[in-house]
PDB file of N, CA and C in Angstrom:
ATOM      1  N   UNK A   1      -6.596   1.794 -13.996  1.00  0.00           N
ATOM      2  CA  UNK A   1      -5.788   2.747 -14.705  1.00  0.00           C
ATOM      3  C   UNK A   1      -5.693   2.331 -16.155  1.00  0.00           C
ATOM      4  N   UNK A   2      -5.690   3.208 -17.014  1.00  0.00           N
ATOM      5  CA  UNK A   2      -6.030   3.319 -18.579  1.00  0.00           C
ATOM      6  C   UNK A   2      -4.201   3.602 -19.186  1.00  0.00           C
ATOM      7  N   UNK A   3      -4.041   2.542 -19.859  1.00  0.00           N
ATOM      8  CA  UNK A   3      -2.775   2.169 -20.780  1.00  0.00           C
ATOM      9  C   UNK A   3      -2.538   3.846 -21.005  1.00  0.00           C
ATOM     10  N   UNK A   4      -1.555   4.473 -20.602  1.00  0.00           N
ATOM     11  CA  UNK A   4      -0.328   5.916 -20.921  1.00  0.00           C
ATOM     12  C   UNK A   4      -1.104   6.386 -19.737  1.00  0.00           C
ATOM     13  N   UNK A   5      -1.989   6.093 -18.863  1.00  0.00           N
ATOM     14  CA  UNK A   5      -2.181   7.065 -17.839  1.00  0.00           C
ATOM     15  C   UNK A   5      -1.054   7.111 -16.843  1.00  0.00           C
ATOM     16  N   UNK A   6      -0.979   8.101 -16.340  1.00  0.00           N
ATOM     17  CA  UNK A   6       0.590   8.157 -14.976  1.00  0.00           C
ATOM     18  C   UNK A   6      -0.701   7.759 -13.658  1.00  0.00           C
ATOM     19  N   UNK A   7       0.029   7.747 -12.557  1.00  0.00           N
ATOM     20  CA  UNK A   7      -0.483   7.820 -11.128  1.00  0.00           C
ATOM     21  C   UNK A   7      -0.402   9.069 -11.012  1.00  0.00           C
ATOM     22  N   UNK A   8      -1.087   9.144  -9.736  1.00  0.00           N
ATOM     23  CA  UNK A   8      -1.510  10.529  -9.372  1.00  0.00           C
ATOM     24  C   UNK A   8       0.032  11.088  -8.481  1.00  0.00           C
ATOM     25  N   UNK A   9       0.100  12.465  -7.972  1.00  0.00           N
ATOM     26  CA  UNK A   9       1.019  12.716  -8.015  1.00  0.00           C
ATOM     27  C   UNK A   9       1.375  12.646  -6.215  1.00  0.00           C
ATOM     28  N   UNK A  10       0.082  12.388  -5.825  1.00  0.00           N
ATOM     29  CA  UNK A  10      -0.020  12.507  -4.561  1.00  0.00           C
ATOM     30  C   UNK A  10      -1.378  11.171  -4.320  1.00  0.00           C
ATOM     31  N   UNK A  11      -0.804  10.208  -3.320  1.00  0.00           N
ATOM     32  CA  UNK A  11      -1.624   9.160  -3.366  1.00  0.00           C
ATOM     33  C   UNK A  11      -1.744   9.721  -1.327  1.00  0.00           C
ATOM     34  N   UNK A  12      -3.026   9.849  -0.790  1.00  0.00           N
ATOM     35  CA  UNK A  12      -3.401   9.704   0.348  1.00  0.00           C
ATOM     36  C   UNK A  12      -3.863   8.633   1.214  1.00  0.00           C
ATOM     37  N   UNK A  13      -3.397   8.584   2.250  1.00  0.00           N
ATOM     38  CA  UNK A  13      -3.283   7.263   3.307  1.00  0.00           C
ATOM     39  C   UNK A  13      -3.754   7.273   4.550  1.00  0.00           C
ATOM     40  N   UNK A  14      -4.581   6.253   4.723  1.00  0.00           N
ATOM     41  CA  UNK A  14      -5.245   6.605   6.284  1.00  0.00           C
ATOM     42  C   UNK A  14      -4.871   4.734   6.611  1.00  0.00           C
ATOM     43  N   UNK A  15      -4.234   5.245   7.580  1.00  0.00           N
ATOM     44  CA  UNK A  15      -4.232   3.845   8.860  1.00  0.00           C
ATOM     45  C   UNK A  15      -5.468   3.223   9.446  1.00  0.00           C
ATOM     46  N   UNK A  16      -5.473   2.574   9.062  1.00  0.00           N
ATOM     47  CA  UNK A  16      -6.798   1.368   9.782  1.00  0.00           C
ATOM     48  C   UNK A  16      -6.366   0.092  10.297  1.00  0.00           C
ATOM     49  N   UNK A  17      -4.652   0.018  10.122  1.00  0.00           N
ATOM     50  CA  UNK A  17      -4.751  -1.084  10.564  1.00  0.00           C
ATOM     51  C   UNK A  17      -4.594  -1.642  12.547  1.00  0.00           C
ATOM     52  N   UNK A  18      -5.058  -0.681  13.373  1.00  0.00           N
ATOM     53  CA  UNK A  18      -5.170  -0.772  14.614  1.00  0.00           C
ATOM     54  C   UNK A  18      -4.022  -0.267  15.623  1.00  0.00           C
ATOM     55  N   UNK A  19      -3.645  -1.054  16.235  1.00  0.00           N
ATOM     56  CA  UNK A  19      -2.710  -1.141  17.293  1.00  0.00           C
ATOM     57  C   UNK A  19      -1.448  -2.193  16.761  1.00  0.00           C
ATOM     58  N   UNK A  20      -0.100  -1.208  16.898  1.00  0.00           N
ATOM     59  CA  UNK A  20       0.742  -2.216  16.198  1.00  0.00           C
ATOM     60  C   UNK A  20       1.202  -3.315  17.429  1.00  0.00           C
ATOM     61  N   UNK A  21       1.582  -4.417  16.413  1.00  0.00           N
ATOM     62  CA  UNK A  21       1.233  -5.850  16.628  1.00  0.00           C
ATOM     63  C   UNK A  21       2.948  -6.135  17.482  1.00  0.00           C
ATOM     64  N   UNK A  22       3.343  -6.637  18.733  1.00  0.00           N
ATOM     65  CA  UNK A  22       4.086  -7.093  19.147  1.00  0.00           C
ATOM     66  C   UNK A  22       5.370  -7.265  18.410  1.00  0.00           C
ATOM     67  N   UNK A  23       4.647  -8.432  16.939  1.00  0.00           N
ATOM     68  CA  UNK A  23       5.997  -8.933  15.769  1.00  0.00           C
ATOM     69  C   UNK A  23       5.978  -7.479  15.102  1.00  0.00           C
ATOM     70  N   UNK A  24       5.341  -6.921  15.285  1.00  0.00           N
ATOM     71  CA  UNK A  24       5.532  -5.856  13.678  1.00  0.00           C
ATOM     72  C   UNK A  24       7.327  -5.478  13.621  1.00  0.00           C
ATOM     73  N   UNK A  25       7.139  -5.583  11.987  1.00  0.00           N
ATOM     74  CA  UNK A  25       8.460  -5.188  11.687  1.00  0.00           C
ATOM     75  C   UNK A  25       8.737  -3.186  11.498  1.00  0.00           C
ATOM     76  N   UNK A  26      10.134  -3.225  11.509  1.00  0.00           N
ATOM     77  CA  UNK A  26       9.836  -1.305  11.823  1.00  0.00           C
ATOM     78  C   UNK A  26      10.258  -0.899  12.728  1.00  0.00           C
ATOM     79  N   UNK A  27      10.339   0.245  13.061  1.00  0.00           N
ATOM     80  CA  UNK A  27      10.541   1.323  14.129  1.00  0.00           C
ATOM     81  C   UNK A  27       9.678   2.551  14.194  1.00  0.00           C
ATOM     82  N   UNK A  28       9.577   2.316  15.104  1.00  0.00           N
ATOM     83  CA  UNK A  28       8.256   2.952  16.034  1.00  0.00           C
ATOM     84  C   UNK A  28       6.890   3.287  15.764  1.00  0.00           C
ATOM     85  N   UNK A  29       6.382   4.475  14.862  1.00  0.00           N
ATOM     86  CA  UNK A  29       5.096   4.326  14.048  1.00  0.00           C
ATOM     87  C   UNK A  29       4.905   3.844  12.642  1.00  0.00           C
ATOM     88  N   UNK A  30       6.637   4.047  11.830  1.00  0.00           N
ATOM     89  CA  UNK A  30       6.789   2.557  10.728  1.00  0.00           C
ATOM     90  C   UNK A  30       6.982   1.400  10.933  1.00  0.00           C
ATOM     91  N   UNK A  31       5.943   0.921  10.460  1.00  0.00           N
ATOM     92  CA  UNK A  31       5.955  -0.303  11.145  1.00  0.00           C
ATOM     93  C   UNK A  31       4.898  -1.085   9.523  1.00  0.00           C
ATOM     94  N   UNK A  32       5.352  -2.171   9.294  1.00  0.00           N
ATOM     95  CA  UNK A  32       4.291  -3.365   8.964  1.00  0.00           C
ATOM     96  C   UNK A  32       4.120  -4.834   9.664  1.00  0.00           C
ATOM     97  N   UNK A  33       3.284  -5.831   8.879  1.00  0.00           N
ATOM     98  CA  UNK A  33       3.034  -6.443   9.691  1.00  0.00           C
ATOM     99  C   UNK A  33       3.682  -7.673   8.979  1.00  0.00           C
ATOM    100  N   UNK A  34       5.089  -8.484   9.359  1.00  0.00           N
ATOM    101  CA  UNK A  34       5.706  -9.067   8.740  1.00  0.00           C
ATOM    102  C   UNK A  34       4.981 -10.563   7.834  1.00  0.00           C
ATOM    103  N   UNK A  35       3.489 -10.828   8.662  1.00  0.00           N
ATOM    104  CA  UNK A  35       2.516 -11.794   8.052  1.00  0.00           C
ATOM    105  C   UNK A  35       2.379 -11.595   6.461  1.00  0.00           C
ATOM    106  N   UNK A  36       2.668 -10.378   6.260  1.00  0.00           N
ATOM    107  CA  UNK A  36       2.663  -9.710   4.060  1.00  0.00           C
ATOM    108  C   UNK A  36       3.739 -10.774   3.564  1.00  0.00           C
ATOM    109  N   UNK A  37       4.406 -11.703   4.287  1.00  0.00           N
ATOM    110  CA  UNK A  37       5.475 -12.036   3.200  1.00  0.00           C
ATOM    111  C   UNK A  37       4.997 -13.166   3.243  1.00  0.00           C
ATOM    112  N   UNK A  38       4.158 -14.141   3.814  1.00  0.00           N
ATOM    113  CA  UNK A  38       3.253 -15.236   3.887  1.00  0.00           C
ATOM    114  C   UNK A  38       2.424 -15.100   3.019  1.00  0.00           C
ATOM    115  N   UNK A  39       1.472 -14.065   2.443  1.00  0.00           N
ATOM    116  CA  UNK A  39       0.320 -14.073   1.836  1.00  0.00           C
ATOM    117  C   UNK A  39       0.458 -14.756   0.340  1.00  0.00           C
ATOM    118  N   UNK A  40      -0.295 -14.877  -0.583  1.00  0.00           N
ATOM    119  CA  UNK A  40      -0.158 -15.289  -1.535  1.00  0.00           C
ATOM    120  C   UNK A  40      -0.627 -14.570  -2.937  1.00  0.00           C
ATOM    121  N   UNK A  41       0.142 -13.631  -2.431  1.00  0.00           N
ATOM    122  CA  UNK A  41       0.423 -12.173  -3.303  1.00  0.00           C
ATOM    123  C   UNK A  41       1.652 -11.881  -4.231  1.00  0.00           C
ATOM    124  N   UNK A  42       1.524 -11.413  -5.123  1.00  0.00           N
ATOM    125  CA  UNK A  42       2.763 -11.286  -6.110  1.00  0.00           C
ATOM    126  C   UNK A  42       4.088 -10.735  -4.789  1.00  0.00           C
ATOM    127  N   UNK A  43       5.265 -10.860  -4.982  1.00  0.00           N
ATOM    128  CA  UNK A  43       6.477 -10.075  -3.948  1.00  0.00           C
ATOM    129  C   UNK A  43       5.802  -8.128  -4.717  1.00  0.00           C
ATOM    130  N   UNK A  44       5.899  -8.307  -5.772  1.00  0.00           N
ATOM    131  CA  UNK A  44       5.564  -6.504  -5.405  1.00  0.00           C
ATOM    132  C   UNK A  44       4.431  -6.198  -5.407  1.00  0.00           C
ATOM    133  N   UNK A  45       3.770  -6.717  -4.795  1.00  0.00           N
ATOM    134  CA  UNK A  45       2.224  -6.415  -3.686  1.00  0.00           C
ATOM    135  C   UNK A  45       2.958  -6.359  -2.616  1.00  0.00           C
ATOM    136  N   UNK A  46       3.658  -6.905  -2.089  1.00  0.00           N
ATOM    137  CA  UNK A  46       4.112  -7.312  -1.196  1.00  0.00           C
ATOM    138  C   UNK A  46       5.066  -6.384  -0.472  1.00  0.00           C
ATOM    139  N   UNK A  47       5.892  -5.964  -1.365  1.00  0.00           N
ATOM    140  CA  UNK A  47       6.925  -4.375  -1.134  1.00  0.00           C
ATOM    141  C   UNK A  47       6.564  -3.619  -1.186  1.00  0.00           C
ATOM    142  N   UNK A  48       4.750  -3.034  -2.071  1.00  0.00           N
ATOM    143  CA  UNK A  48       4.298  -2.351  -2.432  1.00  0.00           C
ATOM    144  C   UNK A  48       3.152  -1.785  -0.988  1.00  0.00           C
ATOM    145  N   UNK A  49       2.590  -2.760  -0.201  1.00  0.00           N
ATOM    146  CA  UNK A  49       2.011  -2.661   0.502  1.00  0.00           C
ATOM    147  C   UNK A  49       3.157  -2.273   2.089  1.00  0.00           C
ATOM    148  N   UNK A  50       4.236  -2.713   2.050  1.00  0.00           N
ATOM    149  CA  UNK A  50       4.828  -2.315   3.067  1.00  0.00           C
ATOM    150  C   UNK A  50       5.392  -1.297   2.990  1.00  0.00           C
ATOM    151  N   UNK A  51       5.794  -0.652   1.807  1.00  0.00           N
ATOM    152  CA  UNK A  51       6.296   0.900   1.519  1.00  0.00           C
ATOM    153  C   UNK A  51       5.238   1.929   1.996  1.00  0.00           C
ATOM    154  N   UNK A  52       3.846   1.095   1.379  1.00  0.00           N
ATOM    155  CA  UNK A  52       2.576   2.188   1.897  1.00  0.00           C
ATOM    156  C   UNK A  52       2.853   2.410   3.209  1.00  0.00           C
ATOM    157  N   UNK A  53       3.015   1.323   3.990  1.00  0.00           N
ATOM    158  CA  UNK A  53       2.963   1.036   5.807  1.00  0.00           C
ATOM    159  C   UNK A  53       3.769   2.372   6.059  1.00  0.00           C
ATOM    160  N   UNK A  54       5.239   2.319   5.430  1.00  0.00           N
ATOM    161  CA  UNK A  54       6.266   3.262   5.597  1.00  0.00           C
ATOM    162  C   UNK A  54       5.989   4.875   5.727  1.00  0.00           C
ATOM    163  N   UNK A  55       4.788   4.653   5.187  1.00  0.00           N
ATOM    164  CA  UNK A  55       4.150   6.508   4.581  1.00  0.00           C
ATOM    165  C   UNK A  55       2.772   6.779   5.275  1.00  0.00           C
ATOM    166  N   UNK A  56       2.668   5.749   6.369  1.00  0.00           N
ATOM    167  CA  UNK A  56       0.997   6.127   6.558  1.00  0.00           C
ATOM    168  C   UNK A  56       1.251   7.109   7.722  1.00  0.00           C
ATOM    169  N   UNK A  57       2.254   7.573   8.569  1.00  0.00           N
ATOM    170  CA  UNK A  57       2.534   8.506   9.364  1.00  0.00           C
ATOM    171  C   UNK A  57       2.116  10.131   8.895  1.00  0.00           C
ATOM    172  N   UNK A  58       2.672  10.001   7.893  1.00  0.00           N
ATOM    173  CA  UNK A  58       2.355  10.903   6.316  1.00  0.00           C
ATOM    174  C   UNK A  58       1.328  11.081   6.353  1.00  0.00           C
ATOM    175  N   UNK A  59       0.926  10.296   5.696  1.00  0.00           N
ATOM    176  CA  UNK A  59      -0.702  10.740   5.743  1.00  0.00           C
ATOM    177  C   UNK A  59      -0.889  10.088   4.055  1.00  0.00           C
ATOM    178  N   UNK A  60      -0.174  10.035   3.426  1.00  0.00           N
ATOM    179  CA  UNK A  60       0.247  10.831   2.323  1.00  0.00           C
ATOM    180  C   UNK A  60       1.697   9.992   1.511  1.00  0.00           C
ATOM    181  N   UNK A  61       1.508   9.721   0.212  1.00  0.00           N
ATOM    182  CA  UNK A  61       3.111   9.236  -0.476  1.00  0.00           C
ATOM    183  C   UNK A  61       2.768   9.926  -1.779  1.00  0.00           C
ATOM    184  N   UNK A  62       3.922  10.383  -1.990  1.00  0.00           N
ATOM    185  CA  UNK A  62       3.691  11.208  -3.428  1.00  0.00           C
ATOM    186  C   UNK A  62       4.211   9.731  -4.390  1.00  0.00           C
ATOM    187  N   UNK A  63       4.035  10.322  -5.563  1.00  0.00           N
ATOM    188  CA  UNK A  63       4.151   9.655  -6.925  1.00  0.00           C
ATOM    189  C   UNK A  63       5.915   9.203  -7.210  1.00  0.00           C
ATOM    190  N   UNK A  64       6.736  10.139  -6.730  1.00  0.00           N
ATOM    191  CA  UNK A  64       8.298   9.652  -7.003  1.00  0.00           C
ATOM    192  C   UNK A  64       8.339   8.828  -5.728  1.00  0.00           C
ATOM    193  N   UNK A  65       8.061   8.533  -4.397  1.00  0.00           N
ATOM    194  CA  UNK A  65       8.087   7.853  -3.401  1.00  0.00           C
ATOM    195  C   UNK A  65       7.416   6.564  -3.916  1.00  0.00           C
ATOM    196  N   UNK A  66       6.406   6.593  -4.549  1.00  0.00           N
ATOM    197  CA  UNK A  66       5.766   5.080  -4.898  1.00  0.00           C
ATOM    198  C   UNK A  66       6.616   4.540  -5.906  1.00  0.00           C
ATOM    199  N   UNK A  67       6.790   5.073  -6.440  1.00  0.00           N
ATOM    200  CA  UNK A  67       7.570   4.535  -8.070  1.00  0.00           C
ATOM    201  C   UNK A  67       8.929   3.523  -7.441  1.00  0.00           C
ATOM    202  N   UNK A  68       9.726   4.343  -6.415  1.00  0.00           N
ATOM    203  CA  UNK A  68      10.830   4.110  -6.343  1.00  0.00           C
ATOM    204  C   UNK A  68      10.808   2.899  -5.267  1.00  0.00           C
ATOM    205  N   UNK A  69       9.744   2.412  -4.373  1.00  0.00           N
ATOM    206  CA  UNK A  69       8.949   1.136  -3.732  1.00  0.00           C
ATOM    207  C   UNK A  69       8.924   0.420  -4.783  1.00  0.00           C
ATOM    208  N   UNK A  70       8.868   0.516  -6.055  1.00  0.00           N
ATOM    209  CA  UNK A  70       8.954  -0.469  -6.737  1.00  0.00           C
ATOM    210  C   UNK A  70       9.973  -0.474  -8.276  1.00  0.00           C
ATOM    211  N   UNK A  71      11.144  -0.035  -8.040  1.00  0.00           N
ATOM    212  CA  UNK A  71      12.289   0.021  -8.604  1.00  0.00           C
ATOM    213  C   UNK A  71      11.797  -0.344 -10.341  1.00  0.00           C
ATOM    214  N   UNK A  72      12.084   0.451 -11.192  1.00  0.00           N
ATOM    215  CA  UNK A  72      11.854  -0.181 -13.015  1.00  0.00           C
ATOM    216  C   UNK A  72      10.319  -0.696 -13.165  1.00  0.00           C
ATOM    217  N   UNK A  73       9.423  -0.239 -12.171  1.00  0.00           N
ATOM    218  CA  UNK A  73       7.967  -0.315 -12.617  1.00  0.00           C
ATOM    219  C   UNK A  73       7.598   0.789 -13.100  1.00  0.00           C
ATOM    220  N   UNK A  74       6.902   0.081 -14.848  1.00  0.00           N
ATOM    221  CA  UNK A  74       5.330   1.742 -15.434  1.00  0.00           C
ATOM    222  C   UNK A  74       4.260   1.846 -14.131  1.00  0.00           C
ATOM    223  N   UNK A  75       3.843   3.123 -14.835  1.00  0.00           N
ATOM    224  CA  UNK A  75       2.609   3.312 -13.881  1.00  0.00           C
ATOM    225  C   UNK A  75       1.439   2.292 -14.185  1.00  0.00           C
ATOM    226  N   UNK A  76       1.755   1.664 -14.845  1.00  0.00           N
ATOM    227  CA  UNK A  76       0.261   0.549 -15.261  1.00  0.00           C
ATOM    228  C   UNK A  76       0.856  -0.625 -14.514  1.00  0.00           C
ATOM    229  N   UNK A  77       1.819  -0.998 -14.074  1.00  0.00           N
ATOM    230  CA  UNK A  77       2.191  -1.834 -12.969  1.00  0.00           C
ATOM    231  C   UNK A  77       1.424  -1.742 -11.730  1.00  0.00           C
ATOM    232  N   UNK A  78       2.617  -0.757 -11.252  1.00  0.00           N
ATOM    233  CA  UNK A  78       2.209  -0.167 -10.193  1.00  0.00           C
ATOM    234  C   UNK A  78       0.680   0.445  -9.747  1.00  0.00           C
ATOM    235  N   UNK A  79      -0.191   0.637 -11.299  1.00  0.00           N
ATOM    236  CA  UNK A  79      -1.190   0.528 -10.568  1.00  0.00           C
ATOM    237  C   UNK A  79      -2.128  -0.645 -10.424  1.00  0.00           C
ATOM    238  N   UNK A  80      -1.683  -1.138 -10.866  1.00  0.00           N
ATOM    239  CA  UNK A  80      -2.158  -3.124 -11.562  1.00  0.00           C
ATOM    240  C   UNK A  80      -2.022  -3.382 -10.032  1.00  0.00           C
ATOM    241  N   UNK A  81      -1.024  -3.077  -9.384  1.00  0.00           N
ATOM    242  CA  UNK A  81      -0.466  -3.626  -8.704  1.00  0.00           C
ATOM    243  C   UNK A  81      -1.348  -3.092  -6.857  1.00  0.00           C
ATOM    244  N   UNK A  82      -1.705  -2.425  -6.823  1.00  0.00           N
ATOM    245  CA  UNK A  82      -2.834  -1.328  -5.481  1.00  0.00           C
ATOM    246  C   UNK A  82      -4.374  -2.011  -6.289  1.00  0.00           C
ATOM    247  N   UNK A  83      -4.900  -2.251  -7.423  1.00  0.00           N
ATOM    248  CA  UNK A  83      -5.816  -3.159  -7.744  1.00  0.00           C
ATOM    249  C   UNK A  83      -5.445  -4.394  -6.758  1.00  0.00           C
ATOM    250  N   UNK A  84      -4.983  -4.932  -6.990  1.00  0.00           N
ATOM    251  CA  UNK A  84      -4.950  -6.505  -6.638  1.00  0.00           C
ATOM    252  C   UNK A  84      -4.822  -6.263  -4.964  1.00  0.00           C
ATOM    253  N   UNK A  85      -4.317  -4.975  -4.313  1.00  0.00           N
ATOM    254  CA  UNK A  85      -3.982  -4.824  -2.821  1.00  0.00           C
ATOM    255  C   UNK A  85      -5.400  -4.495  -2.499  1.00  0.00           C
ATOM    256  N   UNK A  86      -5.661  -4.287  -2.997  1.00  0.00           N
ATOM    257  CA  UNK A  86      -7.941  -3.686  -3.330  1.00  0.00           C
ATOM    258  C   UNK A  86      -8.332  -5.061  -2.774  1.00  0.00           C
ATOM    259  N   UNK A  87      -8.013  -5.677  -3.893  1.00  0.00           N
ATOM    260  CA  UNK A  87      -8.947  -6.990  -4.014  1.00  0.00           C
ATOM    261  C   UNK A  87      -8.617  -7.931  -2.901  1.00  0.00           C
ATOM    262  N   UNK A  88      -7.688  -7.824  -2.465  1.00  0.00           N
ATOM    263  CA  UNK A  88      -7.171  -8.813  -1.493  1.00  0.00           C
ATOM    264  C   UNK A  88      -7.680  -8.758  -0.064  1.00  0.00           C
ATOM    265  N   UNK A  89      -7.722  -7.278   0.191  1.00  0.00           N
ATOM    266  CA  UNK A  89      -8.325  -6.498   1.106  1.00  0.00           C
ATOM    267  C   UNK A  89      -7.604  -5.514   1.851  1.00  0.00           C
ATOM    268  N   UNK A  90      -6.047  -5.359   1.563  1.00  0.00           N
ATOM    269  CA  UNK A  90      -5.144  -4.987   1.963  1.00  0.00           C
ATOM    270  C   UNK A  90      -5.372  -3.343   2.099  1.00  0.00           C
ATOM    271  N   UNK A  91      -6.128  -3.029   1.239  1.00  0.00           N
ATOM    272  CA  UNK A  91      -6.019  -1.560   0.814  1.00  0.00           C
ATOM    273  C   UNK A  91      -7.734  -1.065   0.681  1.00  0.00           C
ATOM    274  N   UNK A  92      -8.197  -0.065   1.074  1.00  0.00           N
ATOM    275  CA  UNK A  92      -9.450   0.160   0.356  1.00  0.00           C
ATOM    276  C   UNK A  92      -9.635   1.754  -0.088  1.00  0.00           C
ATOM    277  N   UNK A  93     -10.109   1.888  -0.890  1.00  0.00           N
ATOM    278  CA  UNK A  93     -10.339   2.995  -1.829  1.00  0.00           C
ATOM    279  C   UNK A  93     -10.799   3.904  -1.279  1.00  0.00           C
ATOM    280  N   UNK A  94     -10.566   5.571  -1.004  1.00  0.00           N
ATOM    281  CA  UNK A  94     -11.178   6.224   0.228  1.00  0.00           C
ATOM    282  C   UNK A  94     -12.192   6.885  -0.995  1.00  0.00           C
ATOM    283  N   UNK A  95     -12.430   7.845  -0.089  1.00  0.00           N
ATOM    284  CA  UNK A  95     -13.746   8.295  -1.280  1.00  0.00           C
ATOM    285  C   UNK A  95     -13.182   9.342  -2.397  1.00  0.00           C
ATOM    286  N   UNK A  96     -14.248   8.594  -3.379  1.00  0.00           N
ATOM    287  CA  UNK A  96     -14.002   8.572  -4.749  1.00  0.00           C
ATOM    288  C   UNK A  96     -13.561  10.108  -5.548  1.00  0.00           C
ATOM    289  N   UNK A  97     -13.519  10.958  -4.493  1.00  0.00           N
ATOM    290  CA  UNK A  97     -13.078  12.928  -4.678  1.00  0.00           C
ATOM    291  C   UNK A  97     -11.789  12.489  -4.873  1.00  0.00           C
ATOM    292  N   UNK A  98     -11.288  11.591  -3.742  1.00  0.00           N
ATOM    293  CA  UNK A  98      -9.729  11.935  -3.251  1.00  0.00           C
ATOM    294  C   UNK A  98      -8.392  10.315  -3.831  1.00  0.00           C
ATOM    295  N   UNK A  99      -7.922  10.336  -4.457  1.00  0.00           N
ATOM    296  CA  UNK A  99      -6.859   9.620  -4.668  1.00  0.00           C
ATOM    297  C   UNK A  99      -5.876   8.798  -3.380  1.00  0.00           C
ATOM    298  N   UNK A 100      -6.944   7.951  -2.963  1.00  0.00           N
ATOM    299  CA  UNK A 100      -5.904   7.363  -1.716  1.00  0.00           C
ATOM    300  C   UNK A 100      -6.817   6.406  -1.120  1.00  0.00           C
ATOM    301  N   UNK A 101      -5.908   5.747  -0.248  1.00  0.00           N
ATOM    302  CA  UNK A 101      -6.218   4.599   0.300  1.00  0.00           C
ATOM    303  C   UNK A 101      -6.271   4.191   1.691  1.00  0.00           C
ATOM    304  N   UNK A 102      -6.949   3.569   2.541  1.00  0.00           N
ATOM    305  CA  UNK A 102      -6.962   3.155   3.598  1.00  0.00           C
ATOM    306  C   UNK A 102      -6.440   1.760   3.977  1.00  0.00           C
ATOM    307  N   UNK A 103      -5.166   1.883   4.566  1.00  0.00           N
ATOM    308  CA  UNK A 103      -4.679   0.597   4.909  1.00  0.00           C
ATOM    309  C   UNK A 103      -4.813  -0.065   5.442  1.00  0.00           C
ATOM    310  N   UNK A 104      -5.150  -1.523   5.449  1.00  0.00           N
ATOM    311  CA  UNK A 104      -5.872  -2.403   6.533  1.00  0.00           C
ATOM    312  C   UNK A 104      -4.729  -3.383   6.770  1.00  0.00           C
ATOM    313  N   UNK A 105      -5.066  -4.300   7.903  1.00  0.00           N
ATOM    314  CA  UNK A 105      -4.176  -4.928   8.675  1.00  0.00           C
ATOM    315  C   UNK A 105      -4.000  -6.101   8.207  1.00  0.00           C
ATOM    316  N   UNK A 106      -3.194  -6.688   8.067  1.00  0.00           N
ATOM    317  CA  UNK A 106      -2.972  -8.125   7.301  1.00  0.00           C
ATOM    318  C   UNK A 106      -3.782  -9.304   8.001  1.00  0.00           C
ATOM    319  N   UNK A 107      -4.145  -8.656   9.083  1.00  0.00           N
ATOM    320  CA  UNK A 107      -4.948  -9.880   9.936  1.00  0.00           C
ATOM    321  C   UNK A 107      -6.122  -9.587   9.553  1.00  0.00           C
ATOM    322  N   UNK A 108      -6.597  -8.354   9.281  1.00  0.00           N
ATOM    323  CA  UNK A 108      -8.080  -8.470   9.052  1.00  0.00           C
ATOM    324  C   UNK A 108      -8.480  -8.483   7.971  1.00  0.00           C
ATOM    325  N   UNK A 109      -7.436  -8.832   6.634  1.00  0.00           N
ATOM    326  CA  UNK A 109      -7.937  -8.651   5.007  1.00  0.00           C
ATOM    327  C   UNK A 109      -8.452  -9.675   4.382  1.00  0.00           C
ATOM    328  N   UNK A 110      -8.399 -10.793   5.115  1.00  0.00           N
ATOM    329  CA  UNK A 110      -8.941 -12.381   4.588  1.00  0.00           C
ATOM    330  C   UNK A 110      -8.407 -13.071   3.943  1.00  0.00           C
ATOM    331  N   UNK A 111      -7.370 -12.497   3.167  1.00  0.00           N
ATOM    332  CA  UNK A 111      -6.318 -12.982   2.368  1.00  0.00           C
ATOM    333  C   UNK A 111      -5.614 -14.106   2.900  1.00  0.00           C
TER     334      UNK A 111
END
């Protein structure tokens, strides 16, 4: 993301991360996988990736729903911030038409 750009207004979400896990934290299809607070990830990667968890029922988190996952963050944070969930493996980029992400399981990101 390019310095004054906003996020999109609608970020899309697909679940990949399997069958939820015994520990998962949550209720019922919200759910994450409490292993995110172990990783060695900034804390808002960390809130940032479990808010996603919160919305993957959705399908779907709009732009005032992300913002507010991360309380007094710009959009160059917040998107600084789904980079590094990229890189980690947490997150992967769906195809390049559509603005959204596929969430992967904390066990299988290598991180």
């Amino acid at each position: 993301m390019k310095t004054g750009e906003t996020l999109p207004e609608v970020i899309f979400l697909h679940d990949a991360r399997g069958q939820r896990p015994e520990n998962a934290a949550g209720v019922g299809e919200l759910w994450y996988e409490p292993e995110v607070w172990a990783l060695p990830i900034s804390p808002a990667e960390k809130v940032l990736y479990a808010g996603l968890c919160s919305y993957l029922k959705h399908g779907q988190i709009n732009r005032k729903d992300l913002c507010a996952a991360l309380k007094n963050s710009p959009d160059e944070q917040i998107a600084e911030a789904l980079k590094d969930l990229v890189r980690h493996g947490l997150l992967k980029p769906l195809d390049a038409a559509l603005p959204g992400y596929e969430v992967r399981s904390v066990k299988s990101s290598g991180s």
